[in-house]
PDB file of N, CA and C in Angstrom:
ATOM      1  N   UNK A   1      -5.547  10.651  -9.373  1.00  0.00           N
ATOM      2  CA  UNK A   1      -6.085  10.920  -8.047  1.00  0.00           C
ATOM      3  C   UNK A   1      -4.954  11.445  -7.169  1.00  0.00           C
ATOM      4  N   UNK A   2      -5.550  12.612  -6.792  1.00  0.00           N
ATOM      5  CA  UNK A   2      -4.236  12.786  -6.071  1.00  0.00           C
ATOM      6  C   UNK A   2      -4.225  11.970  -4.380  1.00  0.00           C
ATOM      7  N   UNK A   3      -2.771  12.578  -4.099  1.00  0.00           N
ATOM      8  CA  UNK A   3      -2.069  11.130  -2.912  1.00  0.00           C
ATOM      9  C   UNK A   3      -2.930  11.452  -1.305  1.00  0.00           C
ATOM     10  N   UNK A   4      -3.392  13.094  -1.418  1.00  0.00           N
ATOM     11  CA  UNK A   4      -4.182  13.341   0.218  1.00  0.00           C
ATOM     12  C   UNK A   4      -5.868  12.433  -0.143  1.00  0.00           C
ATOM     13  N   UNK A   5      -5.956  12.589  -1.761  1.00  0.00           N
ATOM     14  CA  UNK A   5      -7.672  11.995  -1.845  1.00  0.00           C
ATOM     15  C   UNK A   5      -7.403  10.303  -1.489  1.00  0.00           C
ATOM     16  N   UNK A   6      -6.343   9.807  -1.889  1.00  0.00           N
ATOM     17  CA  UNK A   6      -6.038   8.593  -2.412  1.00  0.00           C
ATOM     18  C   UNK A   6      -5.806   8.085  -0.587  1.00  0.00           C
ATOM     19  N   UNK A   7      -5.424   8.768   0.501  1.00  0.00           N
ATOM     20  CA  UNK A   7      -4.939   8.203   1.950  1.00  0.00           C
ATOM     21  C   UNK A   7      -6.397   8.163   2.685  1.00  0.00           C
ATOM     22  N   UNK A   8      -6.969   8.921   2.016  1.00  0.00           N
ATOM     23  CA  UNK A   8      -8.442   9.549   2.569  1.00  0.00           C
ATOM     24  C   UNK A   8      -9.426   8.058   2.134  1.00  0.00           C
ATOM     25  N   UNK A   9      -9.623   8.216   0.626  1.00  0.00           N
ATOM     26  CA  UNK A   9     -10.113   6.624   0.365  1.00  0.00           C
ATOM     27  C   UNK A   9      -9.120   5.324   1.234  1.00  0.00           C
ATOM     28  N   UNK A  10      -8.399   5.279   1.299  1.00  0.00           N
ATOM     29  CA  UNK A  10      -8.456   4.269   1.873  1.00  0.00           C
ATOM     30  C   UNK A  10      -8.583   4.220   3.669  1.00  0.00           C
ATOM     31  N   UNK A  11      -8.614   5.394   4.112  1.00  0.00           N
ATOM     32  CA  UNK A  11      -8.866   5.346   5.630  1.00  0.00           C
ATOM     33  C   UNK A  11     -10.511   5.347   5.590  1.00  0.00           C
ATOM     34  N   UNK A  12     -11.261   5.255   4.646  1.00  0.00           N
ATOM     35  CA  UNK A  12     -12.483   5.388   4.192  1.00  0.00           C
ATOM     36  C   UNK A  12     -13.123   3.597   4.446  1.00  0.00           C
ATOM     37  N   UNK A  13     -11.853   2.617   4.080  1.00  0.00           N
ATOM     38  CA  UNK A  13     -12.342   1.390   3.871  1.00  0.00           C
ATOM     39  C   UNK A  13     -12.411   0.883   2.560  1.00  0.00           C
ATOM     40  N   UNK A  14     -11.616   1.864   1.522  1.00  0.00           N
ATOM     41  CA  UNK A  14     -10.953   1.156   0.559  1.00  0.00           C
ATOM     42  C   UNK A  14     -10.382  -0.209   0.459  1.00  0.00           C
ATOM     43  N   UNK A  15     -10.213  -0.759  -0.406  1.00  0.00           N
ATOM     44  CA  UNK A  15      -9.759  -2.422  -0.111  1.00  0.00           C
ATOM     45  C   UNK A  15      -8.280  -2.475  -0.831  1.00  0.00           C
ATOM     46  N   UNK A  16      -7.816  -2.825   0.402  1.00  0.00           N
ATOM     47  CA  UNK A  16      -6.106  -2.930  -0.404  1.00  0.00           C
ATOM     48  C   UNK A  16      -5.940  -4.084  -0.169  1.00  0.00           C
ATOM     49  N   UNK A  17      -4.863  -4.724  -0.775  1.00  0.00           N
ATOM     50  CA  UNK A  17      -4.290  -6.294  -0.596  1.00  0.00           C
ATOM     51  C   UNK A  17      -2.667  -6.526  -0.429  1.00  0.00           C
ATOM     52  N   UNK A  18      -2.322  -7.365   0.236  1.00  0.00           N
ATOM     53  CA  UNK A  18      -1.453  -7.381   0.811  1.00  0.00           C
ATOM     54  C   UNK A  18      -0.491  -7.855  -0.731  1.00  0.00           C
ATOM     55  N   UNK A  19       0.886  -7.412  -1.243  1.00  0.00           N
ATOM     56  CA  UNK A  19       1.440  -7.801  -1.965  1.00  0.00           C
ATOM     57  C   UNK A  19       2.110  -9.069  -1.957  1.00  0.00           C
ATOM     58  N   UNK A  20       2.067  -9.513  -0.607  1.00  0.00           N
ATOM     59  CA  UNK A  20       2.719 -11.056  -0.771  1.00  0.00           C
ATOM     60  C   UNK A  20       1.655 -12.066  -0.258  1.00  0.00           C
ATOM     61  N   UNK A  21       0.671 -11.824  -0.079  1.00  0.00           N
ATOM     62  CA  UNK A  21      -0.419 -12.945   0.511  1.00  0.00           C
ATOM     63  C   UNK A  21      -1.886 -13.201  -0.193  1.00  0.00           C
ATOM     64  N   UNK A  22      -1.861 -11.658  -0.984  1.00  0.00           N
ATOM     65  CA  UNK A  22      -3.748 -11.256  -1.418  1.00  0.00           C
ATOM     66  C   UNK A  22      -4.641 -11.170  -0.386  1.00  0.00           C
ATOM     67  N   UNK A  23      -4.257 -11.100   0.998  1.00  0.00           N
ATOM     68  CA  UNK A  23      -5.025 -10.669   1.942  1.00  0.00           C
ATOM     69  C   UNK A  23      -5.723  -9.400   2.193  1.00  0.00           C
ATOM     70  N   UNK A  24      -6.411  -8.881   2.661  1.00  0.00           N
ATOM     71  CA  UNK A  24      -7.111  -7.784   2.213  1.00  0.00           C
ATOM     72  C   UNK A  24      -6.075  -7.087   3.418  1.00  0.00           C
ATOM     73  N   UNK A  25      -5.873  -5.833   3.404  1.00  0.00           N
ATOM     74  CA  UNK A  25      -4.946  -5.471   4.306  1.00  0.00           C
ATOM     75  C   UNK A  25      -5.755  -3.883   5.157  1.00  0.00           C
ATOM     76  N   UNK A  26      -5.530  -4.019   6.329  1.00  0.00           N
ATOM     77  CA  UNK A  26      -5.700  -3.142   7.336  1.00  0.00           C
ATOM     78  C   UNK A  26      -4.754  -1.726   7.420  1.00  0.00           C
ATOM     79  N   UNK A  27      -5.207  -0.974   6.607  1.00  0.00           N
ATOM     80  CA  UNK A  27      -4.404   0.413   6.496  1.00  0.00           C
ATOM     81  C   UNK A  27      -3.601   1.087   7.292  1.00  0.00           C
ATOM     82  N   UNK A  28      -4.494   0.644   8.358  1.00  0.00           N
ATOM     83  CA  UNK A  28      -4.184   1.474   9.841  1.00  0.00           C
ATOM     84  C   UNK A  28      -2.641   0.620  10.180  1.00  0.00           C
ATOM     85  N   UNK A  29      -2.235  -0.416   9.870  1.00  0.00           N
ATOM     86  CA  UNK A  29      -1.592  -1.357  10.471  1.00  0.00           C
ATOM     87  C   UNK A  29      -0.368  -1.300   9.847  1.00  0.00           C
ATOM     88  N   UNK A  30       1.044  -1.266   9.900  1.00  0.00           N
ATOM     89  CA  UNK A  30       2.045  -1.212   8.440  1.00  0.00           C
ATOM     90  C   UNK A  30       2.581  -2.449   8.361  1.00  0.00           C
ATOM     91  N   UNK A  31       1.627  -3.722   8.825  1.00  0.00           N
ATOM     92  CA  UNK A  31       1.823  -5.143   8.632  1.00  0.00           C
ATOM     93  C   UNK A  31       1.288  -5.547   8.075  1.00  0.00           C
ATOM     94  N   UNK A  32       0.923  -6.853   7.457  1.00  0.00           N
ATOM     95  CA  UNK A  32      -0.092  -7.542   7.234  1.00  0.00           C
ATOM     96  C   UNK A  32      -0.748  -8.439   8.185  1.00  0.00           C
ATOM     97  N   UNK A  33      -1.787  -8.585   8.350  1.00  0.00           N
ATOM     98  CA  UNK A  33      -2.149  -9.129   9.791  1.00  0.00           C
ATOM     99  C   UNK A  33      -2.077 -10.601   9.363  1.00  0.00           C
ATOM    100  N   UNK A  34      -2.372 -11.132   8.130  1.00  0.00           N
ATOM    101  CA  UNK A  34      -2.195 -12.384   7.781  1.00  0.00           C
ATOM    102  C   UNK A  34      -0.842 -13.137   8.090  1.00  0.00           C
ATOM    103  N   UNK A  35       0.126 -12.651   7.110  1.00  0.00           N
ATOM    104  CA  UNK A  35       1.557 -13.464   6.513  1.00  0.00           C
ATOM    105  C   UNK A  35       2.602 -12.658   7.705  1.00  0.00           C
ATOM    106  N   UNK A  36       1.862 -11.643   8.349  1.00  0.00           N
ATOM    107  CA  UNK A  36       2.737 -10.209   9.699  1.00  0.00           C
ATOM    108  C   UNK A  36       4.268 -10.022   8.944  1.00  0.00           C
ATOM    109  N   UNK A  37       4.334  -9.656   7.531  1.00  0.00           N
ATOM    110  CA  UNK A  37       5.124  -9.127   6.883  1.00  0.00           C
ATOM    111  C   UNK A  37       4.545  -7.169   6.803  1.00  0.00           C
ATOM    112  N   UNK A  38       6.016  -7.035   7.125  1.00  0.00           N
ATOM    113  CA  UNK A  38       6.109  -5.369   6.821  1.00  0.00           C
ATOM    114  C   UNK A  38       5.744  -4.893   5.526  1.00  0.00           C
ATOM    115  N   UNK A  39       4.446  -4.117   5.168  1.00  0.00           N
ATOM    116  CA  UNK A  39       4.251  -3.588   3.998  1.00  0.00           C
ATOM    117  C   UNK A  39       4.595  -2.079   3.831  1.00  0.00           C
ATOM    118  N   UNK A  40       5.238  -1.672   2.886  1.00  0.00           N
ATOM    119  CA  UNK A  40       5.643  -0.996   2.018  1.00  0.00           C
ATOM    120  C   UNK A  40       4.596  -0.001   1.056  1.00  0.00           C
ATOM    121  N   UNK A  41       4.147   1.430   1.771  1.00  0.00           N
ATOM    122  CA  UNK A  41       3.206   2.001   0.372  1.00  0.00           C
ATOM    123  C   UNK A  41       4.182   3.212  -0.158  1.00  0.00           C
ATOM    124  N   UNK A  42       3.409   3.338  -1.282  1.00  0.00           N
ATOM    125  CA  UNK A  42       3.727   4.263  -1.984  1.00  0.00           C
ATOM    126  C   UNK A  42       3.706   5.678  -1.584  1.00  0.00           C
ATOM    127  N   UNK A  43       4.741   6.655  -1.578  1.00  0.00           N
ATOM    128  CA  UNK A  43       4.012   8.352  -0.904  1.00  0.00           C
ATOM    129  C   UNK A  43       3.464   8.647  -2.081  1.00  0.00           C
ATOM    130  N   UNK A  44       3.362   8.370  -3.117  1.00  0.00           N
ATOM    131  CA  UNK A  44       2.503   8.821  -3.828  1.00  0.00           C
ATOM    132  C   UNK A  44       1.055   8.788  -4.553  1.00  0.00           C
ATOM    133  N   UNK A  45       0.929   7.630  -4.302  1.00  0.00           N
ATOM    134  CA  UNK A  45      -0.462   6.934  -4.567  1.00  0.00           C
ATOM    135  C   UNK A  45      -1.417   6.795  -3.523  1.00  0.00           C
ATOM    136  N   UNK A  46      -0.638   5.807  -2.308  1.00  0.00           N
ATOM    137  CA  UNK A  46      -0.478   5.002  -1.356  1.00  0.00           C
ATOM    138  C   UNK A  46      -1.042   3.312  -1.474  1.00  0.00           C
ATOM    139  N   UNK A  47      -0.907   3.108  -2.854  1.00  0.00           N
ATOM    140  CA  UNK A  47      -1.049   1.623  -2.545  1.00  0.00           C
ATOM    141  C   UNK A  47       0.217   0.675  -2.563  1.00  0.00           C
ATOM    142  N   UNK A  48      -0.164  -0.251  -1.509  1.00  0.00           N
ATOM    143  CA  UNK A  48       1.265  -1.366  -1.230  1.00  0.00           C
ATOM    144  C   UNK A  48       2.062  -1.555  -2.439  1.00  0.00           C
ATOM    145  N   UNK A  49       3.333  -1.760  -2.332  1.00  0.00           N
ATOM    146  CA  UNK A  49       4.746  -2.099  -2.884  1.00  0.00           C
ATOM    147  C   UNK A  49       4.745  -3.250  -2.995  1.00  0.00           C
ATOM    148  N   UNK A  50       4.978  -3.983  -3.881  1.00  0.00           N
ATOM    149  CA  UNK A  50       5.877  -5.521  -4.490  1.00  0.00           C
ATOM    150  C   UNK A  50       6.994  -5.070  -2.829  1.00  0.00           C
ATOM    151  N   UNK A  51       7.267  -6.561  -2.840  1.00  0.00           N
ATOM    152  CA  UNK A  51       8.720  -6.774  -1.663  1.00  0.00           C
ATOM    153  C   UNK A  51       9.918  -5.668  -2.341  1.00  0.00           C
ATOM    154  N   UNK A  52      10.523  -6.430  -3.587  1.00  0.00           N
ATOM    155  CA  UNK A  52      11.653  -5.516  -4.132  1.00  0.00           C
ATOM    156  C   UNK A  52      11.188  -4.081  -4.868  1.00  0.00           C
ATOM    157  N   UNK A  53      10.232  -3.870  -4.789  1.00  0.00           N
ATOM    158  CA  UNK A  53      10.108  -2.851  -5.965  1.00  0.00           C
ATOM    159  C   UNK A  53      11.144  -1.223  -5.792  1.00  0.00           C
ATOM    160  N   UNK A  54      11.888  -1.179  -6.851  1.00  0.00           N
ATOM    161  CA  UNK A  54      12.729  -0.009  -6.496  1.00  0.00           C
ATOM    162  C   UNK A  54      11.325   1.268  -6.884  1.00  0.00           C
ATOM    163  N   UNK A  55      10.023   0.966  -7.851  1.00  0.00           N
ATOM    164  CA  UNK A  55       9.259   1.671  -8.187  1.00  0.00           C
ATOM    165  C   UNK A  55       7.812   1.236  -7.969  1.00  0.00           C
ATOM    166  N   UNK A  56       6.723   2.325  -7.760  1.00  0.00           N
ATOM    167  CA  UNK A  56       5.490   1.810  -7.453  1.00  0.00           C
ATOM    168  C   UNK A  56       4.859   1.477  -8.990  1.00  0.00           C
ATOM    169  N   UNK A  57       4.634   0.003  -8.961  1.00  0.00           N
ATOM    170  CA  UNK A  57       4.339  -0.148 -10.557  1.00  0.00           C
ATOM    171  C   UNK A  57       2.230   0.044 -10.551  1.00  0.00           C
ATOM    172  N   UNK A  58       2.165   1.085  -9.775  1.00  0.00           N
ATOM    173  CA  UNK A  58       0.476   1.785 -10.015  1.00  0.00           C
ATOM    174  C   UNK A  58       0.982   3.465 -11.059  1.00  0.00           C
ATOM    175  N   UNK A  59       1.748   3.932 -10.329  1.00  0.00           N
ATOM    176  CA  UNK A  59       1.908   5.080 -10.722  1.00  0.00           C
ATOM    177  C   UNK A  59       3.397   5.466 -11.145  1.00  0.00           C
ATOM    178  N   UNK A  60       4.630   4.605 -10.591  1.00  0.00           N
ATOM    179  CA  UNK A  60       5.832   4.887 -11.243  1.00  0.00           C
ATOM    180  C   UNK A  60       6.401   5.380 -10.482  1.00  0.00           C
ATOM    181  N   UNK A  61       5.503   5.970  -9.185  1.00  0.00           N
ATOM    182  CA  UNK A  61       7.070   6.960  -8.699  1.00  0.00           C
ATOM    183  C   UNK A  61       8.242   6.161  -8.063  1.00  0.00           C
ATOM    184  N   UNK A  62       9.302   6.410  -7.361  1.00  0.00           N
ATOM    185  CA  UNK A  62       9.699   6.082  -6.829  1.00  0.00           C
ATOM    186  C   UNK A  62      10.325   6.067  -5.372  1.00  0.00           C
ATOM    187  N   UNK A  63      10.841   4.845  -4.533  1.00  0.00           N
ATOM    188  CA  UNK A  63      10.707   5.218  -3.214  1.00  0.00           C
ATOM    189  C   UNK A  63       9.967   4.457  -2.670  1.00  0.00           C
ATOM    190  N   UNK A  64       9.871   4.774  -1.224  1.00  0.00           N
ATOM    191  CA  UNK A  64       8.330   3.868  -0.390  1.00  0.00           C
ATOM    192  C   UNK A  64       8.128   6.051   0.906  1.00  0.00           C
ATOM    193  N   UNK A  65       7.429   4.846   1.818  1.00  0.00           N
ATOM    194  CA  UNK A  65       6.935   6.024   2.566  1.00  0.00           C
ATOM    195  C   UNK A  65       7.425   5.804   3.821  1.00  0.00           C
TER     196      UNK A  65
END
C-alpha cells in the first residue's frame, strides 16, 4: 500500500494503537491521549514505531517522520 493511500486510510478512521499502551490512538494528535507519550510513525507506511525502533518492523524502512 502505498504511504499517500496508507495517511489517507488512516485520516479515514483507520484504527491504530498506541505502541506503549494498546490504546487506540488519535492520528490527528502526535501523542497518545491515554499514557500522553510522544508517538513516533513511520514516513513510510505510517503506522506507529516501537519506543526504540531504529526500523519500522511493518515494512522495514527506516527512520521516523
Amino acid at each position: 500500500m502505498a504511504a499517500e493511500e496508507k495517511r489517507s486510510d488512516m485520516q479515514a478512521g483507520v484504527e491504530c494503537v498506541c505502541p506503549f499502551c494498546d490504546a487506540e490512538l488519535d492520528v490527528s494528535a502526535p501523542w497518545c491521549q491515554v499514557c500522553q507519550v510522544m508517538v513516533r510513525f513511520c514516513a513510510v507506511c505510517g503506522e506507529p514505531l516501537p519506543k526504540d525502533a531504529d526500523e519500522c518492523p511493518g515494512c522495514g524502512a527506516a527512520g521516523e517522520e
